[in-house]
N, C-alpha and C. Protein backbone atom coordinates (compact mmCIF):
# COMPACT_ATOMS: atom_id res chain seq x y z
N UNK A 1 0.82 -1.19 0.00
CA UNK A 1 0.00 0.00 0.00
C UNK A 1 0.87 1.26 0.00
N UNK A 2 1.51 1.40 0.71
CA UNK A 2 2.76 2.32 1.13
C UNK A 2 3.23 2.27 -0.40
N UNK A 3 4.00 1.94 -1.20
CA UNK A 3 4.46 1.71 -2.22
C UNK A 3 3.73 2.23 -3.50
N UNK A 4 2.40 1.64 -3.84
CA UNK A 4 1.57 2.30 -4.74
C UNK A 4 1.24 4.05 -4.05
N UNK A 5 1.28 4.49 -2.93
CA UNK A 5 1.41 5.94 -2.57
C UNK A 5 2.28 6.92 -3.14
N UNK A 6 3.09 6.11 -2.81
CA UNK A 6 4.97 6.69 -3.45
C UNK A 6 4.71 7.00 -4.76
N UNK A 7 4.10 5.79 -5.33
CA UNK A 7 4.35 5.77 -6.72
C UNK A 7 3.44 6.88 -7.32
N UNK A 8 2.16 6.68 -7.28
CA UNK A 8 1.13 7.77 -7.20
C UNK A 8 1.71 9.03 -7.15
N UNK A 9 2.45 9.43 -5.63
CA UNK A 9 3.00 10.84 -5.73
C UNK A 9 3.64 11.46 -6.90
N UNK A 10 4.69 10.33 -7.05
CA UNK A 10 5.58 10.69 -8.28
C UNK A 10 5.19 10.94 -9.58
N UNK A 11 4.17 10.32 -9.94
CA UNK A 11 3.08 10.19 -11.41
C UNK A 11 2.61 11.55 -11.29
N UNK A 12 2.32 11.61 -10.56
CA UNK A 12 1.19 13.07 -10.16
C UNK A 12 2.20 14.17 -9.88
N UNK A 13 3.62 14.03 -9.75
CA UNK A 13 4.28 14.84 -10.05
C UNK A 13 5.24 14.92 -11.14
N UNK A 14 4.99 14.29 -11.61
CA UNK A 14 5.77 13.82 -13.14
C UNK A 14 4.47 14.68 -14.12
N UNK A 15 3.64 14.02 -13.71
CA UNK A 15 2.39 15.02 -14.87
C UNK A 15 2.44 16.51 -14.60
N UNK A 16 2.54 16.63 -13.24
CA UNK A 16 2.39 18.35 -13.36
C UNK A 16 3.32 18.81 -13.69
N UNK A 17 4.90 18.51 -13.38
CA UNK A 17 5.83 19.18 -13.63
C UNK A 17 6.01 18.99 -15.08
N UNK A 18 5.95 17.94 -16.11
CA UNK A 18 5.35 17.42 -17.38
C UNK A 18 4.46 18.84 -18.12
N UNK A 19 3.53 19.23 -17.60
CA UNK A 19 2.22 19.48 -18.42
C UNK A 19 3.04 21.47 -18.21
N UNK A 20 3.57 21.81 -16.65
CA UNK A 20 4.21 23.04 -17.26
C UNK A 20 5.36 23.24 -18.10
N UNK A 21 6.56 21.93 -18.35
CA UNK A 21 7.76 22.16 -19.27
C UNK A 21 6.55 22.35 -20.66
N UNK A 22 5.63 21.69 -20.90
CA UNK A 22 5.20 21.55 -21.98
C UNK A 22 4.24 22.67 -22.34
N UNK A 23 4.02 23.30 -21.33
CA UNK A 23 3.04 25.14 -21.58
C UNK A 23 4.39 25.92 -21.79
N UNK A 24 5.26 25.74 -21.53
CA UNK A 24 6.36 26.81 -21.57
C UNK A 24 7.18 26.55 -22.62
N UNK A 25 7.18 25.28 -23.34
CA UNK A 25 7.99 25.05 -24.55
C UNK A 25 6.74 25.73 -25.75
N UNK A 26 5.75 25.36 -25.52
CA UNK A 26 4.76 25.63 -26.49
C UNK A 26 5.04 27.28 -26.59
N UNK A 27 5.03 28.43 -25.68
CA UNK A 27 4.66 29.64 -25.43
C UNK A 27 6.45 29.92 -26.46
N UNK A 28 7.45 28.97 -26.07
CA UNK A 28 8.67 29.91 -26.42
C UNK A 28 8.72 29.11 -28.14
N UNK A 29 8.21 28.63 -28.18
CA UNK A 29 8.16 27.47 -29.60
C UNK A 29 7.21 26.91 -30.35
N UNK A 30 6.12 28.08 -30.52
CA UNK A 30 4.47 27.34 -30.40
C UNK A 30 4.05 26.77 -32.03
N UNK A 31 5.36 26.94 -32.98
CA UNK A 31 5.01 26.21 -34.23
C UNK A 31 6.00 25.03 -34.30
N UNK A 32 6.56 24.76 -33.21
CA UNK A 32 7.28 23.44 -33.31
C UNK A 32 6.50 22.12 -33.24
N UNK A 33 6.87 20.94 -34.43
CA UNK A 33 6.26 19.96 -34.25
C UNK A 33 6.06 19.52 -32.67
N UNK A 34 4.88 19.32 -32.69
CA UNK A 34 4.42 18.40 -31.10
C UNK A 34 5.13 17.24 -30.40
N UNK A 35 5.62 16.56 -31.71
CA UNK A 35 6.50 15.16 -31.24
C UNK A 35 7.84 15.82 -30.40
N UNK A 36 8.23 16.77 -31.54
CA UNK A 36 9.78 17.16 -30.97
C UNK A 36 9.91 18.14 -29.71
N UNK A 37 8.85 18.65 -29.46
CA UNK A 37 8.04 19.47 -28.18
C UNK A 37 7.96 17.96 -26.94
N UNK A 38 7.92 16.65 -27.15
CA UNK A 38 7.19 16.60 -26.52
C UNK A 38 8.77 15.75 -26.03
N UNK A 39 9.16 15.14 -27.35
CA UNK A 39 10.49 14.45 -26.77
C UNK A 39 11.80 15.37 -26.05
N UNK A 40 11.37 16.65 -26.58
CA UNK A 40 12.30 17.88 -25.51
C UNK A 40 12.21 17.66 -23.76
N UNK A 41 10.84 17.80 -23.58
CA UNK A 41 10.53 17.39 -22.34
C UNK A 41 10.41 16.63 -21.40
N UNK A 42 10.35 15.03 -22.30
CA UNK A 42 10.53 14.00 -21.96
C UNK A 42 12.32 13.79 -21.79
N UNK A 43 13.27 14.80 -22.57
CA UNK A 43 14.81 14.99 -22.35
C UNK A 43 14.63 15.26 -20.68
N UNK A 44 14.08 16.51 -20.54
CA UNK A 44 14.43 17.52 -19.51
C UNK A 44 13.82 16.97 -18.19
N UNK A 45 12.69 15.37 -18.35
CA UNK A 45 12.54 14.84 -16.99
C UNK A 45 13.30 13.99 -17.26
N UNK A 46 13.94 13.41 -17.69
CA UNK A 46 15.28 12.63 -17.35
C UNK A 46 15.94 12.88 -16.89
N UNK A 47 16.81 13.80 -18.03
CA UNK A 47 18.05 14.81 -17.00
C UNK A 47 17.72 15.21 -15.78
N UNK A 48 16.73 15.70 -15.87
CA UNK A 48 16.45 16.27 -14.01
C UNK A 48 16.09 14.86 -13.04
N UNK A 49 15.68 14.01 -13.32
CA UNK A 49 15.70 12.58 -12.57
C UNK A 49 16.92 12.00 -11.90
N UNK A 50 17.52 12.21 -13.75
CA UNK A 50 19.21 11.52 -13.40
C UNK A 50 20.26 12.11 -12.83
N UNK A 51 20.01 13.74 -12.43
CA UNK A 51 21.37 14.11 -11.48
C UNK A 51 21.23 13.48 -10.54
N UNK A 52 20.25 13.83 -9.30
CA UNK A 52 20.38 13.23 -8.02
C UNK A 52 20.36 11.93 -7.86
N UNK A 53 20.10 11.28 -8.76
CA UNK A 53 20.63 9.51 -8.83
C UNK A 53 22.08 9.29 -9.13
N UNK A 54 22.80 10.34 -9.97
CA UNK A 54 24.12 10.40 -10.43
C UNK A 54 25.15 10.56 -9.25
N UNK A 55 24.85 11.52 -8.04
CA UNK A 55 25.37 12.53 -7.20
C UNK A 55 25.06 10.76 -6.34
N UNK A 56 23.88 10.26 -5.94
CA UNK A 56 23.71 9.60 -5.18
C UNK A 56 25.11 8.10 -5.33
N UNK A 57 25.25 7.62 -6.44
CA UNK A 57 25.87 6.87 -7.07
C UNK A 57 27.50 7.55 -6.39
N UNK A 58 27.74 8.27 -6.97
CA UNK A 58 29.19 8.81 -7.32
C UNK A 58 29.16 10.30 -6.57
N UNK A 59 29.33 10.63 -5.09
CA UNK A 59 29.29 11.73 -4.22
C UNK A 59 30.28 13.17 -4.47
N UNK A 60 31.08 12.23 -4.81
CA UNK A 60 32.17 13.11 -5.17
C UNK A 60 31.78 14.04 -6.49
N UNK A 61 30.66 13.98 -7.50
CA UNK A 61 30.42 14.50 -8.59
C UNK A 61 30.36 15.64 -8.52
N UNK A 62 30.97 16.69 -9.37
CA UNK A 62 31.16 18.23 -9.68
C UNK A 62 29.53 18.78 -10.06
N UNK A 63 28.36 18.70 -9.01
CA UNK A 63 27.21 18.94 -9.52
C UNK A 63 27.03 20.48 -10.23
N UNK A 64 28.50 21.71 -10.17
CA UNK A 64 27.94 22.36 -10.86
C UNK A 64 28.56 22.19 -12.43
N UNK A 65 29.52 21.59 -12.41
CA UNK A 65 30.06 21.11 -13.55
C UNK A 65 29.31 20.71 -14.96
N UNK A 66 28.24 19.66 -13.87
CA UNK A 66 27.07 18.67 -14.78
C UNK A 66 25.86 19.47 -15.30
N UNK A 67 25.57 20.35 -13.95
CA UNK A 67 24.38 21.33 -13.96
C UNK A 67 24.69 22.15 -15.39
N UNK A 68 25.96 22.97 -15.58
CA UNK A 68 26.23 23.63 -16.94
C UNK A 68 26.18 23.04 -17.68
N UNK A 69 26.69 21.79 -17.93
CA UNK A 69 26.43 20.80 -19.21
C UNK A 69 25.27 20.96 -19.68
N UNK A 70 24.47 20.00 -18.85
CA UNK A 70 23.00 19.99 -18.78
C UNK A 70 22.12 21.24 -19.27
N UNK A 71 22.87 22.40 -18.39
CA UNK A 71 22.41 23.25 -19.32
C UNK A 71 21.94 23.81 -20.38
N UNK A 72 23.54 24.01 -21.07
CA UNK A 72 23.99 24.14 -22.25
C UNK A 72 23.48 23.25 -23.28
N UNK A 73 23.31 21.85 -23.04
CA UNK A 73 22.38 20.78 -23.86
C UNK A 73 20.67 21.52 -23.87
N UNK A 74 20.51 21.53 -22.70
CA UNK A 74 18.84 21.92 -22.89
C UNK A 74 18.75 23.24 -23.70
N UNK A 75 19.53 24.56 -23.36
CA UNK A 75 19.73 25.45 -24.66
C UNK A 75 19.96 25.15 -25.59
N UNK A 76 20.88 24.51 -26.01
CA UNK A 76 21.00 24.12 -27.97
C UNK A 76 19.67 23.31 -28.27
N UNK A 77 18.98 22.53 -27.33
CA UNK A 77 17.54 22.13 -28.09
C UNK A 77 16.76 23.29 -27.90
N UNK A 78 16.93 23.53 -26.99
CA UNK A 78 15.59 24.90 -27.42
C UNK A 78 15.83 25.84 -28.39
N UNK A 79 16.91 25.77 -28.77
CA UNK A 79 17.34 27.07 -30.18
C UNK A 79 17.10 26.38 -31.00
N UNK A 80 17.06 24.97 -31.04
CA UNK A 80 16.81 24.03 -32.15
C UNK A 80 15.34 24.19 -32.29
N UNK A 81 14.25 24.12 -31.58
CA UNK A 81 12.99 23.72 -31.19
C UNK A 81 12.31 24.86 -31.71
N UNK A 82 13.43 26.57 -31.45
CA UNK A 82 12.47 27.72 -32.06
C UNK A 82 12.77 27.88 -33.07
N UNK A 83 14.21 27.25 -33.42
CA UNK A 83 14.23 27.22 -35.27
C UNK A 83 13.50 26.64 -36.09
N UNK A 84 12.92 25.29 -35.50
CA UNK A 84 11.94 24.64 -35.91
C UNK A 84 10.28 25.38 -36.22
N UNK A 85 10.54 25.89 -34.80
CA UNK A 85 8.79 26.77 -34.75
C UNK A 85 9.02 27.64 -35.85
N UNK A 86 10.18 28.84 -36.13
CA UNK A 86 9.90 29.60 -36.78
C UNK A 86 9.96 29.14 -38.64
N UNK A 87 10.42 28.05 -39.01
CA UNK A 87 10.66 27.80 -40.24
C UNK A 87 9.23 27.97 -40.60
């Protein structure tokens, strides 16, 4: 029981945090195909999943090191995403 709770929480926060990357990609990119809108976001809950599993793994990790990476990746898709919208 405990377990399906957990899980629940997380769904229900996976959708909301989900449904605003995806109002805010639309608003900065609103003629970009939907698929590539949608697999952007589906990037950006990963990455954000997989630091603190990364950090958890390997303590010693340079989290601001990764954080700029990460960054810098999620900017070049979004310049990609409004080049897309605007073509």
């Amino acid at each position: 029981m405990r377990h399906e709770r957990i899980s629940s929480l997380f769904q229900q926060g996976d959708r909301r945090i989900s449904a605003c990357l995806r109002r805010a990609v639309a608003a900065i990119a609103p003629h970009a195909p939907a698929k590539a809108c949608d697999d952007f976001v589906q990037m950006i809950m990963v990455l954000l999943l997989g630091l603190p599993q990364r950090h958890l793994a390997v303590p010693n990790t340079d989290l601001a090191a990764v954080s700029a990476s990460l960054s810098a990746l999620i900017d070049r898709e979004l310049d990609r995403l409004t080049q897309l919208s605007a073509a």
